[in-house]
PDB file of N, CA and C in Angstrom:
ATOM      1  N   UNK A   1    -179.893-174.845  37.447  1.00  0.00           N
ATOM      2  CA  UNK A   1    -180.992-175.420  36.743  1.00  0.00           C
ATOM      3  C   UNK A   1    -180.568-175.562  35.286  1.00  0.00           C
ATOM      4  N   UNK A   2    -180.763-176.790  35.003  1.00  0.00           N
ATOM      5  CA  UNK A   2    -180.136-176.649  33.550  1.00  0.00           C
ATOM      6  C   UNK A   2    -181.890-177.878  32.558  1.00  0.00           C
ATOM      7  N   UNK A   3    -182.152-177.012  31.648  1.00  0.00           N
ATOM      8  CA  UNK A   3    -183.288-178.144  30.834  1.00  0.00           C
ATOM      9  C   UNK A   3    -182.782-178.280  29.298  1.00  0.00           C
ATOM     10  N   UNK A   4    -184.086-179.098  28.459  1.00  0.00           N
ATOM     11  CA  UNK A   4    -184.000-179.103  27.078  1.00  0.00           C
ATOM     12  C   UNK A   4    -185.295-179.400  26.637  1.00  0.00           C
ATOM     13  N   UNK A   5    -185.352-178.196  25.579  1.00  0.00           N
ATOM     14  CA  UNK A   5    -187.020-178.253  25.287  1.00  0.00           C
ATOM     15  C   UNK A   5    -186.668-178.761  23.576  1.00  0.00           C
ATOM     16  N   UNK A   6    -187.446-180.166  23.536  1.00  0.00           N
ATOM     17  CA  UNK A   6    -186.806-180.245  22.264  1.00  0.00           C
ATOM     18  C   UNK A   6    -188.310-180.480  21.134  1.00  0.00           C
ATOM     19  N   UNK A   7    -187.671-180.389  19.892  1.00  0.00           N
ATOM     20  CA  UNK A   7    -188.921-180.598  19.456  1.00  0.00           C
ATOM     21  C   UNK A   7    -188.443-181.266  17.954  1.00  0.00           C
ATOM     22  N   UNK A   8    -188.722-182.730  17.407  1.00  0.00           N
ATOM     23  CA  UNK A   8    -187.968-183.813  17.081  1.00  0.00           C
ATOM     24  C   UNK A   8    -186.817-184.110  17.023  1.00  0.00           C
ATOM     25  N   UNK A   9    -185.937-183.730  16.323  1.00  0.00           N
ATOM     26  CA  UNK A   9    -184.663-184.138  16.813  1.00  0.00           C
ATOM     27  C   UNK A   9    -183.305-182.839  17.216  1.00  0.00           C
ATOM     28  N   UNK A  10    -183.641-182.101  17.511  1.00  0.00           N
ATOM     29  CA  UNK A  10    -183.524-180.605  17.976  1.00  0.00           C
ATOM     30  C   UNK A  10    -183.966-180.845  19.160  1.00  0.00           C
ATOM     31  N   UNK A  11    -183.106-179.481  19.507  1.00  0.00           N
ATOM     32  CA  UNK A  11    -183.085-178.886  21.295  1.00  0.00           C
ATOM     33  C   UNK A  11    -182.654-177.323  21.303  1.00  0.00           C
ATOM     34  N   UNK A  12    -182.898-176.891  22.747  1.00  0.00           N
ATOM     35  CA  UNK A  12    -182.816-175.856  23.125  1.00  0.00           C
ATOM     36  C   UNK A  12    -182.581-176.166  24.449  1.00  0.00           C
ATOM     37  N   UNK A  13    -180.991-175.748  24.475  1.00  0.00           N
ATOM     38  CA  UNK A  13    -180.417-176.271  26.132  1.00  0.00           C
ATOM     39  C   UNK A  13    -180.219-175.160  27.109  1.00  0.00           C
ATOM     40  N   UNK A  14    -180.699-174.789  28.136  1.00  0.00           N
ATOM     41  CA  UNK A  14    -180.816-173.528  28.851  1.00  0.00           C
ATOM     42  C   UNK A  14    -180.192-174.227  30.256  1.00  0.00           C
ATOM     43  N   UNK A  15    -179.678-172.641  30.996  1.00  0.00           N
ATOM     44  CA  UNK A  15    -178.513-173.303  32.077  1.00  0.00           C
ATOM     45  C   UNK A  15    -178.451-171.822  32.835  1.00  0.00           C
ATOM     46  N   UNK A  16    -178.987-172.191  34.288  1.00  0.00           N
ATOM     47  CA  UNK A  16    -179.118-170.970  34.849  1.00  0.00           C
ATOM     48  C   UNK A  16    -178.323-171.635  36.339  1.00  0.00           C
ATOM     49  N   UNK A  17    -177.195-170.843  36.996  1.00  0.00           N
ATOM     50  CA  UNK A  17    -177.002-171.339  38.280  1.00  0.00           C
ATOM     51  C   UNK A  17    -177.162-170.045  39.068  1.00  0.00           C
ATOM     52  N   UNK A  18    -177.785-170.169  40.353  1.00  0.00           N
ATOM     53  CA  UNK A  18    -177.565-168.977  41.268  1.00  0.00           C
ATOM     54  C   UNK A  18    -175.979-168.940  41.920  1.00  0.00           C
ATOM     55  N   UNK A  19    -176.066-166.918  41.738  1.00  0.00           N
ATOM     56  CA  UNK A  19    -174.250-167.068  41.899  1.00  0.00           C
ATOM     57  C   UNK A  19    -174.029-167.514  43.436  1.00  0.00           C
ATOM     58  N   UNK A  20    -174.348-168.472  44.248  1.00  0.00           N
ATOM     59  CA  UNK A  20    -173.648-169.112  45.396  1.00  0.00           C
ATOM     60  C   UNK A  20    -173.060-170.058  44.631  1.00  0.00           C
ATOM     61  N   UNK A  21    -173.046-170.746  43.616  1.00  0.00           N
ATOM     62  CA  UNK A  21    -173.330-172.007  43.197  1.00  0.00           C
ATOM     63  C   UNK A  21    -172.562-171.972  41.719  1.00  0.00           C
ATOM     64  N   UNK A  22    -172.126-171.087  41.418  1.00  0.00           N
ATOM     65  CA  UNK A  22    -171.149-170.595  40.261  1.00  0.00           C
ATOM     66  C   UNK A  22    -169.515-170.683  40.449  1.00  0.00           C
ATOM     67  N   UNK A  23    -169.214-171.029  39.797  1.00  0.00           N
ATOM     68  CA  UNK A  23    -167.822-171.327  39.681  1.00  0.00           C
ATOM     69  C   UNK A  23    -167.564-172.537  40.349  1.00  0.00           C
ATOM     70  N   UNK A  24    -168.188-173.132  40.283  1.00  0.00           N
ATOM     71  CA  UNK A  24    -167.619-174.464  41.574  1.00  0.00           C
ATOM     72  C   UNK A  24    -167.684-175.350  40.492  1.00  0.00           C
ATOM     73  N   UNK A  25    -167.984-175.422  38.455  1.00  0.00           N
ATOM     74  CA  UNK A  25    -168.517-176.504  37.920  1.00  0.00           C
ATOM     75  C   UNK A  25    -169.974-177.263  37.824  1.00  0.00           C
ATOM     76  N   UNK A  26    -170.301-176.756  38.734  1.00  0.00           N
ATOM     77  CA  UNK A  26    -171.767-177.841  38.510  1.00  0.00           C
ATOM     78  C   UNK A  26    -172.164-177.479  37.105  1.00  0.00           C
ATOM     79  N   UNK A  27    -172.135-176.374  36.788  1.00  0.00           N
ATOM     80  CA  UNK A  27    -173.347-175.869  35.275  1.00  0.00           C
ATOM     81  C   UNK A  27    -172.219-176.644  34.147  1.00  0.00           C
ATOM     82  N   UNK A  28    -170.906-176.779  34.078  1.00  0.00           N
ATOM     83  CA  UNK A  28    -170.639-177.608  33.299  1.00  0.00           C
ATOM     84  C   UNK A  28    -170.972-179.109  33.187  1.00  0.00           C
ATOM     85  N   UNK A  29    -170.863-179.865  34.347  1.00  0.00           N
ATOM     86  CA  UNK A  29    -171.006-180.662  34.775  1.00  0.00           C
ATOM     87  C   UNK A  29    -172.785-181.088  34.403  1.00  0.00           C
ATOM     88  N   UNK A  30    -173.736-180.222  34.926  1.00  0.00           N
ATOM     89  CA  UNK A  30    -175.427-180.437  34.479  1.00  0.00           C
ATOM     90  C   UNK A  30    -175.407-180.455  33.012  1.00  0.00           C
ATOM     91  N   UNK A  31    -174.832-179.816  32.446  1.00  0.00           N
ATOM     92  CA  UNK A  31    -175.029-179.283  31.200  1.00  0.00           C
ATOM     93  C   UNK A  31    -174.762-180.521  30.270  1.00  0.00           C
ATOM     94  N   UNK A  32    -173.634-180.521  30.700  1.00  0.00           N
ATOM     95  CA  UNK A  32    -172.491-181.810  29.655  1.00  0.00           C
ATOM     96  C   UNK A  32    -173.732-183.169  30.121  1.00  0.00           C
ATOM     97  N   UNK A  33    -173.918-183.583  31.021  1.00  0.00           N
ATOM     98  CA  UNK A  33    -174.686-184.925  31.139  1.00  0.00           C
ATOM     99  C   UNK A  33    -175.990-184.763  30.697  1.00  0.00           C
ATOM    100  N   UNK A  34    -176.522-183.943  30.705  1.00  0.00           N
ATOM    101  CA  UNK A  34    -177.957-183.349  29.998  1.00  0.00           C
ATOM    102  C   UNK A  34    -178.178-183.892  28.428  1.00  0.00           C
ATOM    103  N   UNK A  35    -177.172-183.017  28.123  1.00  0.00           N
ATOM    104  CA  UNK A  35    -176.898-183.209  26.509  1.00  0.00           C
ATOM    105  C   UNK A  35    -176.383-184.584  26.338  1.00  0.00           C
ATOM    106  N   UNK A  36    -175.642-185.107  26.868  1.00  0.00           N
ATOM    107  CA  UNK A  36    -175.208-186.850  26.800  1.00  0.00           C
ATOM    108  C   UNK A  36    -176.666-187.306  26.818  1.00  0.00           C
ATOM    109  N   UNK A  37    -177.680-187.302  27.549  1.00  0.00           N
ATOM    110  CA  UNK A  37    -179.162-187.695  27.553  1.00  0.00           C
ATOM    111  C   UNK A  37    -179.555-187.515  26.813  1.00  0.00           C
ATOM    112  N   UNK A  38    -179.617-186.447  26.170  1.00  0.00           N
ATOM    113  CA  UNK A  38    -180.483-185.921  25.205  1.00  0.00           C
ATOM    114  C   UNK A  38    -180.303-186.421  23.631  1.00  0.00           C
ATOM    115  N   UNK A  39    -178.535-186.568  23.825  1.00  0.00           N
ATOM    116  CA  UNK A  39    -178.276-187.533  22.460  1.00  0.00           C
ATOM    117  C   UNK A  39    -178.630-188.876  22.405  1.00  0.00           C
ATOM    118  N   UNK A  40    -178.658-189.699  23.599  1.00  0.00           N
ATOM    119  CA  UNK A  40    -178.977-190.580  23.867  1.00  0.00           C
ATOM    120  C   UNK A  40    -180.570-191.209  23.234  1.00  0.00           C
ATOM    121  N   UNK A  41    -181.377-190.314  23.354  1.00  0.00           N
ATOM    122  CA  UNK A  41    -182.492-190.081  23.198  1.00  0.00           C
ATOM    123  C   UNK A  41    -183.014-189.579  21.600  1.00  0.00           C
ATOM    124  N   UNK A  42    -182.064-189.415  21.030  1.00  0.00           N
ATOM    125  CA  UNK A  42    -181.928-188.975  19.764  1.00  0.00           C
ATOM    126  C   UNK A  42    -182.479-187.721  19.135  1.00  0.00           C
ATOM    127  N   UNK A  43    -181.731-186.574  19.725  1.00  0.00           N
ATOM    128  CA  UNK A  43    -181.304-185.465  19.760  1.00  0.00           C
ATOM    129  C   UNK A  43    -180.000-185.347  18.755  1.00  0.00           C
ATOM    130  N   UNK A  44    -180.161-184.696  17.385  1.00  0.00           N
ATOM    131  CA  UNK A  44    -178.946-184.889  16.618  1.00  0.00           C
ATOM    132  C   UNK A  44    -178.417-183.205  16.465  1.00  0.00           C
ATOM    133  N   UNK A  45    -178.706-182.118  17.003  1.00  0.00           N
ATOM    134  CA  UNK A  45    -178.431-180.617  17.366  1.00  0.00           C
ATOM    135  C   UNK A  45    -179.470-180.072  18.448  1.00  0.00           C
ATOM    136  N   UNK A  46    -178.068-179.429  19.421  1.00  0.00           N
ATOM    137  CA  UNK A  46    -178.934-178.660  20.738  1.00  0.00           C
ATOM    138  C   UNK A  46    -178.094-177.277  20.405  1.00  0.00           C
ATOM    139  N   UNK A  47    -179.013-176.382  20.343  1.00  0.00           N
ATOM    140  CA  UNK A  47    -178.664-174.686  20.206  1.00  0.00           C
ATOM    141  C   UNK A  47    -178.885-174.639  22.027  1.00  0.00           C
ATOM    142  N   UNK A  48    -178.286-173.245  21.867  1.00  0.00           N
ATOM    143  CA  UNK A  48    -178.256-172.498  23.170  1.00  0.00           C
ATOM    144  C   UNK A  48    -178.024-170.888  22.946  1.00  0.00           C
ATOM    145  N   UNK A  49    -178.448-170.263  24.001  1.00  0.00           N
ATOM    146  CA  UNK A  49    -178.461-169.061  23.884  1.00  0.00           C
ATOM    147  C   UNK A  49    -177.606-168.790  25.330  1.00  0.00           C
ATOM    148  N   UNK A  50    -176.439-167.392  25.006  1.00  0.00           N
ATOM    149  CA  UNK A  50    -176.198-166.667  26.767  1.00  0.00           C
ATOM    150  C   UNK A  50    -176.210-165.113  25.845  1.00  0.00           C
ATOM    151  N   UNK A  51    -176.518-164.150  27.096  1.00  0.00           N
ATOM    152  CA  UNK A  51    -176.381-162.559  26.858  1.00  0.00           C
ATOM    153  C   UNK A  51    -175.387-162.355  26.986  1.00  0.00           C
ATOM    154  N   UNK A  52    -175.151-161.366  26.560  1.00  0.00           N
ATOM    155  CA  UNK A  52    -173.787-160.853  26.231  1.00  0.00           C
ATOM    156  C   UNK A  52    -173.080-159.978  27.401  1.00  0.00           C
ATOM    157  N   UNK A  53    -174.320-159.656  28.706  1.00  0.00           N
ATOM    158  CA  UNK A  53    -174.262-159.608  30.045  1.00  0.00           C
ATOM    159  C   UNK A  53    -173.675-160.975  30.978  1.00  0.00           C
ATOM    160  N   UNK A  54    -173.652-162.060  30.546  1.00  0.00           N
ATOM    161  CA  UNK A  54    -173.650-162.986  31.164  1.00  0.00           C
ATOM    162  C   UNK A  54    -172.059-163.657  30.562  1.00  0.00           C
ATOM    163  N   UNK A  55    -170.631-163.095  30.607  1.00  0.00           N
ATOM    164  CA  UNK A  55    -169.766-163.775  30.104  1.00  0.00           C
ATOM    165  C   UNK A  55    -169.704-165.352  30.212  1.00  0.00           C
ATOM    166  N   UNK A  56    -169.607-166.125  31.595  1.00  0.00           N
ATOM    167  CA  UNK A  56    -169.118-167.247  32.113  1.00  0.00           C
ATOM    168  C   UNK A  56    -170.081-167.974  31.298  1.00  0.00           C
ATOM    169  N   UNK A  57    -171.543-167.662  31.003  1.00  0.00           N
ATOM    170  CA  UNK A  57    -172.614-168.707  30.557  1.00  0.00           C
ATOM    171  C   UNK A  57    -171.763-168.820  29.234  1.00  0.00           C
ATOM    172  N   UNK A  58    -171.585-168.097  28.028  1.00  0.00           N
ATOM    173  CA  UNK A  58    -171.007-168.641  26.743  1.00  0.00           C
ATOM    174  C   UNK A  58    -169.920-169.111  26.984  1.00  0.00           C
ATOM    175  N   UNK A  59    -168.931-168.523  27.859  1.00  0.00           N
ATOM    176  CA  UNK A  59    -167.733-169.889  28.465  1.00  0.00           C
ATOM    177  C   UNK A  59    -168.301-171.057  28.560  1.00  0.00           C
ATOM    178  N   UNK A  60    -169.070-171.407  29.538  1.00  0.00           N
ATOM    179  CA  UNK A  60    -169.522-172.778  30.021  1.00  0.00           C
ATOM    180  C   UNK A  60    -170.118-173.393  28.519  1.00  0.00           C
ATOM    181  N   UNK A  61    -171.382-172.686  27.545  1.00  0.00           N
ATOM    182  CA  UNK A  61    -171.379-173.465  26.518  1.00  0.00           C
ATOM    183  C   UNK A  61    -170.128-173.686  25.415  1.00  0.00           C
ATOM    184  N   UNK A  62    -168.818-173.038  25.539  1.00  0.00           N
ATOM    185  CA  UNK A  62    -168.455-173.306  24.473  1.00  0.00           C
ATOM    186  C   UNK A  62    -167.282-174.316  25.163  1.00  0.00           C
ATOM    187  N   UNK A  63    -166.729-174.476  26.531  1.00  0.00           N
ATOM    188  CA  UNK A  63    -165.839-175.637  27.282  1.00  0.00           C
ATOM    189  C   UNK A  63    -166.593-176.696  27.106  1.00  0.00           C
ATOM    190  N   UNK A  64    -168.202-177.025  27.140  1.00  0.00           N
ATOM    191  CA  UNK A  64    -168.793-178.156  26.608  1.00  0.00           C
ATOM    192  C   UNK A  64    -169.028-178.641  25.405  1.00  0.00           C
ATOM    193  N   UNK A  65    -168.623-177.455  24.288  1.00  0.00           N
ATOM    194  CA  UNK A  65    -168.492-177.967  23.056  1.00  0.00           C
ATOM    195  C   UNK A  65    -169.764-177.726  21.896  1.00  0.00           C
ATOM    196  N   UNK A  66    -170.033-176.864  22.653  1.00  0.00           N
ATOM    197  CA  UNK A  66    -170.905-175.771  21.493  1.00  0.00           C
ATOM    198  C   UNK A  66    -169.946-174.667  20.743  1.00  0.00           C
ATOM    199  N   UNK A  67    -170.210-174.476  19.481  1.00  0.00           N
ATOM    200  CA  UNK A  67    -170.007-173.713  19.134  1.00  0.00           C
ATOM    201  C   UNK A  67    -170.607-172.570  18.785  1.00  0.00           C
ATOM    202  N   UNK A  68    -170.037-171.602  18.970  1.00  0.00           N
ATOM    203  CA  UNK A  68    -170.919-170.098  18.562  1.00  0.00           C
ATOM    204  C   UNK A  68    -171.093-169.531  17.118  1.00  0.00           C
ATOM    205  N   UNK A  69    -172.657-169.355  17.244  1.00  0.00           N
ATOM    206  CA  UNK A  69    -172.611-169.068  15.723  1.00  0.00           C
ATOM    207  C   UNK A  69    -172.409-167.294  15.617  1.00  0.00           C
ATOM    208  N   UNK A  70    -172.523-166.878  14.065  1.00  0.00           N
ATOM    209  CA  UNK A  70    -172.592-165.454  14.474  1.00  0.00           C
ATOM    210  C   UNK A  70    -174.113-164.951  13.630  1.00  0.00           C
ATOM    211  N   UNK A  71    -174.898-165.128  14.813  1.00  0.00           N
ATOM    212  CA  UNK A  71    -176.311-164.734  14.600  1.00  0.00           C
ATOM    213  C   UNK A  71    -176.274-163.552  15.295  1.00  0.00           C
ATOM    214  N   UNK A  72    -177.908-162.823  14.897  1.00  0.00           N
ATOM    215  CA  UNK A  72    -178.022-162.053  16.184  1.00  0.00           C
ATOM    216  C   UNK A  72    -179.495-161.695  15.752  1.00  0.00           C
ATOM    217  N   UNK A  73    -180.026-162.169  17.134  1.00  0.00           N
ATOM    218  CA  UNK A  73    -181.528-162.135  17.392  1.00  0.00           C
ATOM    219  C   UNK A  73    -182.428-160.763  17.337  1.00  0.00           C
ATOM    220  N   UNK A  74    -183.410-160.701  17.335  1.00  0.00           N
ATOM    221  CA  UNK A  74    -184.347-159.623  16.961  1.00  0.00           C
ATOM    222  C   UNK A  74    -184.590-158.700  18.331  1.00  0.00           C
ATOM    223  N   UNK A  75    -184.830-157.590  18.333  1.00  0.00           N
ATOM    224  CA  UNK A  75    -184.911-156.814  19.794  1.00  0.00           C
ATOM    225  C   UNK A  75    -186.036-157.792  19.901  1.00  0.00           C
ATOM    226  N   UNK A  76    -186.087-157.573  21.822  1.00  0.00           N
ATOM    227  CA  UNK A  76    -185.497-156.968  22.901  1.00  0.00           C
ATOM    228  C   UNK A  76    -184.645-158.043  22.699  1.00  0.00           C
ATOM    229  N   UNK A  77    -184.084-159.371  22.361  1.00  0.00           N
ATOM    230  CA  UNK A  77    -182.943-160.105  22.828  1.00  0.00           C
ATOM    231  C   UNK A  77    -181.943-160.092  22.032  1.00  0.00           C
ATOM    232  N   UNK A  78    -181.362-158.894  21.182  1.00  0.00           N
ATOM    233  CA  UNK A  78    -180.047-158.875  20.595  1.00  0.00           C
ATOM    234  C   UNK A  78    -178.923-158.905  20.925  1.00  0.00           C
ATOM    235  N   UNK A  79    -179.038-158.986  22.832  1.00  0.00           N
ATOM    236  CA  UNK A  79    -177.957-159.004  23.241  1.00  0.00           C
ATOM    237  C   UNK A  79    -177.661-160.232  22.955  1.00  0.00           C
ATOM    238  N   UNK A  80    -178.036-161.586  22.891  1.00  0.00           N
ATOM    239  CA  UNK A  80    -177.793-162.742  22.719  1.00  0.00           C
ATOM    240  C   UNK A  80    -176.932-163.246  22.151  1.00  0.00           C
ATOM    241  N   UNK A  81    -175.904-164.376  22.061  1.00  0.00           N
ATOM    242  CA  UNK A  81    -174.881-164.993  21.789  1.00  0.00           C
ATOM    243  C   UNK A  81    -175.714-166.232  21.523  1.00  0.00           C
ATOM    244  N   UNK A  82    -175.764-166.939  20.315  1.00  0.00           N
ATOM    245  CA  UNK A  82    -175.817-168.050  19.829  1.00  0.00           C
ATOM    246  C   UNK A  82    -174.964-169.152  19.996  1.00  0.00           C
ATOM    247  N   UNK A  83    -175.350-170.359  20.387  1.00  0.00           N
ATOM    248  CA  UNK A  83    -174.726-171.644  20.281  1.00  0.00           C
ATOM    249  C   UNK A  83    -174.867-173.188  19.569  1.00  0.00           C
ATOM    250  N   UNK A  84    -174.324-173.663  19.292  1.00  0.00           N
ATOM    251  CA  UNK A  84    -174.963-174.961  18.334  1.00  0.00           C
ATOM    252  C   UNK A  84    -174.177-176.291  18.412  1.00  0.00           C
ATOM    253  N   UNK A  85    -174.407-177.349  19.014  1.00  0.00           N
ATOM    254  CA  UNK A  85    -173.881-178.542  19.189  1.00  0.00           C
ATOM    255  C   UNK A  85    -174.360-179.325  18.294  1.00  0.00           C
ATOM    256  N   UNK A  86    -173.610-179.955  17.105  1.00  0.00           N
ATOM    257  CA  UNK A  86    -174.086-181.296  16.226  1.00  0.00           C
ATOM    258  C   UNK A  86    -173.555-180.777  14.828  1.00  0.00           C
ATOM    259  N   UNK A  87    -173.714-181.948  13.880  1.00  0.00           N
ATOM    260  CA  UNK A  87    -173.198-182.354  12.958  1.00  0.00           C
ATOM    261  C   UNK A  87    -172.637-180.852  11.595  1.00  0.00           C
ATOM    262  N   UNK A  88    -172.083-181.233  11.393  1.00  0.00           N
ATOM    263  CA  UNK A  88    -171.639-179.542  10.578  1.00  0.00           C
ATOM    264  C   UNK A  88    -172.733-179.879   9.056  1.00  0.00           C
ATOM    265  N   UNK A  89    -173.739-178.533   9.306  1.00  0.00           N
ATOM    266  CA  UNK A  89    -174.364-178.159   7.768  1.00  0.00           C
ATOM    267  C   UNK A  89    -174.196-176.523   7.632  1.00  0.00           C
ATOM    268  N   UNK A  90    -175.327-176.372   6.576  1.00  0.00           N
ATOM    269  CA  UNK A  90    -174.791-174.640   6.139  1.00  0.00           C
ATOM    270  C   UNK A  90    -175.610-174.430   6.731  1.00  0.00           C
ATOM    271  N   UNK A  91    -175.162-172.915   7.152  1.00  0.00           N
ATOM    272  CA  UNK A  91    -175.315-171.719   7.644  1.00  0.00           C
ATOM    273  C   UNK A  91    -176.928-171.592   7.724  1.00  0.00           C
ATOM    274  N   UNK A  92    -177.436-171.651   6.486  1.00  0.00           N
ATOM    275  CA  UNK A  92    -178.712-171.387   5.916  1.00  0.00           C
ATOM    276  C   UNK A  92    -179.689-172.002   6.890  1.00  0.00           C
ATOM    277  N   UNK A  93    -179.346-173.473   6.052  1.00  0.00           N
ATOM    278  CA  UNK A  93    -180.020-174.751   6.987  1.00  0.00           C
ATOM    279  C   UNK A  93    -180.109-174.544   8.610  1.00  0.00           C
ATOM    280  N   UNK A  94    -178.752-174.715   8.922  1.00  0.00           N
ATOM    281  CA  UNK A  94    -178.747-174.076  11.005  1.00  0.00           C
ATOM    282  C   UNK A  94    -180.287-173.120  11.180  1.00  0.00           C
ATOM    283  N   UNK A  95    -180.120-171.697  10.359  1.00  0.00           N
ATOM    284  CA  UNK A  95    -180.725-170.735  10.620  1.00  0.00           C
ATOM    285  C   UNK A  95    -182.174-171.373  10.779  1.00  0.00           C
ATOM    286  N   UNK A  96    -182.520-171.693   9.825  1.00  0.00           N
ATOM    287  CA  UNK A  96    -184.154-172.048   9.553  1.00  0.00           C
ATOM    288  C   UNK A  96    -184.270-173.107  10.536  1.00  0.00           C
ATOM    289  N   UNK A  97    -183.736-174.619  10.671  1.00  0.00           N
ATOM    290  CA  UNK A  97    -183.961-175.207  11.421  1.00  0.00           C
ATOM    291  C   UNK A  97    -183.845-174.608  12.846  1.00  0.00           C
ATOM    292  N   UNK A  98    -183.043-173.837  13.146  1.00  0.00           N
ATOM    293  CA  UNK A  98    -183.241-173.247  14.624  1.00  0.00           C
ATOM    294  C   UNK A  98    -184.534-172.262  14.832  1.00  0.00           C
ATOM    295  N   UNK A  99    -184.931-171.583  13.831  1.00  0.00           N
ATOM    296  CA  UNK A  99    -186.220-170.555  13.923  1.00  0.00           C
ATOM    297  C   UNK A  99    -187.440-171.532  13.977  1.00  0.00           C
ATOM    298  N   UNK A 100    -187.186-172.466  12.774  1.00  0.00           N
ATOM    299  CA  UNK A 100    -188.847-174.133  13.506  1.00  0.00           C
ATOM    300  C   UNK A 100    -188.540-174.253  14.506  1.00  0.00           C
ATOM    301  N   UNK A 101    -187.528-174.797  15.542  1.00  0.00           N
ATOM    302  CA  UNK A 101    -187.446-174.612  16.771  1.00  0.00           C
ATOM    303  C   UNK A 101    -187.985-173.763  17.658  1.00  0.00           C
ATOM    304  N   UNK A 102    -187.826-172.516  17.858  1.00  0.00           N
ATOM    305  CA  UNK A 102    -187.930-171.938  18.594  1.00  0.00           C
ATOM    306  C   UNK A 102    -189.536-171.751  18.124  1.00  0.00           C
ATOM    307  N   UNK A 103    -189.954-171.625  16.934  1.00  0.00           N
ATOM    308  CA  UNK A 103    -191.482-171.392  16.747  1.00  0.00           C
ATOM    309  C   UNK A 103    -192.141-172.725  17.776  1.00  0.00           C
ATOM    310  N   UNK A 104    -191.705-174.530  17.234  1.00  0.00           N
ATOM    311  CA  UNK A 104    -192.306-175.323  18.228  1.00  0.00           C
ATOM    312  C   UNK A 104    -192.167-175.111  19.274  1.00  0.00           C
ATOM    313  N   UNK A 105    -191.543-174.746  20.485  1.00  0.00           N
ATOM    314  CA  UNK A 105    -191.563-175.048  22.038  1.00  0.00           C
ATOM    315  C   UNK A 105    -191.968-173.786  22.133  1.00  0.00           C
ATOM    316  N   UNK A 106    -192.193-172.779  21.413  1.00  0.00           N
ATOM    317  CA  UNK A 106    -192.980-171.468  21.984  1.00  0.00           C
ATOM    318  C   UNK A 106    -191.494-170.470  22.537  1.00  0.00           C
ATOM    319  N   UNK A 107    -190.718-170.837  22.046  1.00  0.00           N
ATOM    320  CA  UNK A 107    -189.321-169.360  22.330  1.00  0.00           C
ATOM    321  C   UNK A 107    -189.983-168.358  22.387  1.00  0.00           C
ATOM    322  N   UNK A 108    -189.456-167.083  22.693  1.00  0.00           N
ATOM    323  CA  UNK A 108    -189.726-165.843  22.830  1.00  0.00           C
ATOM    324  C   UNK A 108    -189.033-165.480  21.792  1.00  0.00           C
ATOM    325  N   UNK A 109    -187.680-165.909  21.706  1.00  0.00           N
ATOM    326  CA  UNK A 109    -186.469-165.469  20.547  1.00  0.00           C
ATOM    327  C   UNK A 109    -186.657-166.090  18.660  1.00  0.00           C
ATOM    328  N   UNK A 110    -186.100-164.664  18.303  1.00  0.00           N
ATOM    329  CA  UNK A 110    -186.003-164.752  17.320  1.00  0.00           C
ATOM    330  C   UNK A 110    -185.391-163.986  16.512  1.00  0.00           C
ATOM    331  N   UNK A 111    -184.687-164.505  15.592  1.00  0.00           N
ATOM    332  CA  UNK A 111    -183.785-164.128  14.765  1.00  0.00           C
ATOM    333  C   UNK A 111    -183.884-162.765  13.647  1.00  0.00           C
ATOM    334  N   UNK A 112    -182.972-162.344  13.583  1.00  0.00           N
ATOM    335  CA  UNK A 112    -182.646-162.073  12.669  1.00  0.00           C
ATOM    336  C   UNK A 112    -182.878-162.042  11.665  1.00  0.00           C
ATOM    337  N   UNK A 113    -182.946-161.863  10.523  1.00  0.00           N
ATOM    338  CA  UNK A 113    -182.693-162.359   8.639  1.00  0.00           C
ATOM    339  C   UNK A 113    -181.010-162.831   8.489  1.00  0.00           C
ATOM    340  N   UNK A 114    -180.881-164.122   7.924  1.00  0.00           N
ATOM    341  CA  UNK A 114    -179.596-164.017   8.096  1.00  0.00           C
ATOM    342  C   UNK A 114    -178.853-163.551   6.613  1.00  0.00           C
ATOM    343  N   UNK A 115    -177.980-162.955   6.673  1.00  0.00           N
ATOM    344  CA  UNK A 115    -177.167-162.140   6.092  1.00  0.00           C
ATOM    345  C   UNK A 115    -176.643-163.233   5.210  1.00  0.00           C
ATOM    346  N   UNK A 116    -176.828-163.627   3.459  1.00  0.00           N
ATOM    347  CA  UNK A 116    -176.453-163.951   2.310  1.00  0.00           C
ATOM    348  C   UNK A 116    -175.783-163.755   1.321  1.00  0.00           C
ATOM    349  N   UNK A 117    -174.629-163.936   1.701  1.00  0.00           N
ATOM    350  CA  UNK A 117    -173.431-163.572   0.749  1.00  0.00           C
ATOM    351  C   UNK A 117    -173.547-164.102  -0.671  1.00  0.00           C
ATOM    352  N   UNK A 118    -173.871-162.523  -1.170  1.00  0.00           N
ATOM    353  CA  UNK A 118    -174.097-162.739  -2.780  1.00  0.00           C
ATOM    354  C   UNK A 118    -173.080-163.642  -3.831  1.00  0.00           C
ATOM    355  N   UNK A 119    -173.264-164.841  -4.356  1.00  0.00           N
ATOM    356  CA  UNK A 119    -172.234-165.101  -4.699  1.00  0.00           C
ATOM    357  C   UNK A 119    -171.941-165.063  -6.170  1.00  0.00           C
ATOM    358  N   UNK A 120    -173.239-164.013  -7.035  1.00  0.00           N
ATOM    359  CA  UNK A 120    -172.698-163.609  -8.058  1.00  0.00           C
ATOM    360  C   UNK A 120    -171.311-163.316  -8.526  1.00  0.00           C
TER     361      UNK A 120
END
């Protein structure tokens, strides 16, 4: 099962396969054409989340070309691994625009404070 809950030009790409159905590719395969849609549609950044229980899921987002940020979410989901597909801005910006996110589609998750390197 792979979706995207987006909310204007943002996403949140989630990707669950039952393990009969793992390793064979499909979740790369759903995933990657999903997000081709979704840009299509004008989607200009899709975040993603995998636990840190779940190795193969942050494999699969980062062989499709997410990159991992180094966030880390608020209990209970700190196990979480961050992901982010689209155009390179700062750190800052990512952060906040991903927390309006997750506030619009109703996430459960949430961040952190992110850590601001003093540059006095």
């Amino acid at each position: 099962m792979v979706g995207l809950q987006a909310a204007a030009d943002s996403a949140v790409l989630t990707l669950w396969m039952g393990a009969d159905h793992q390793g064979r590719g499909y979740g790369p395969l759903a995933a990657a054409a999903l997000i081709r849609l979704g840009q299509a549609a004008g989607l200009r950044q899709i975040f993603a989340a995998a636990f840190g229980w779940a190795p193969r899921s942050s494999r699969v987002l980062a062989d499709i070309g997410l990159e991992r940020l180094a966030w880390t979410a608020a209990q209970p989901h700190n196990d979480l691994s961050f992901f982010r597909l689209g155009a390179e801005k700062n750190e800052q910006q990512m952060h906040a625009e991903f927390g309006a996110l997750c506030r619009a589609i109703n996430s459960p998750y949430q961040l952190d404070a992110l850590a601001v390197a003093d540059t006095e």
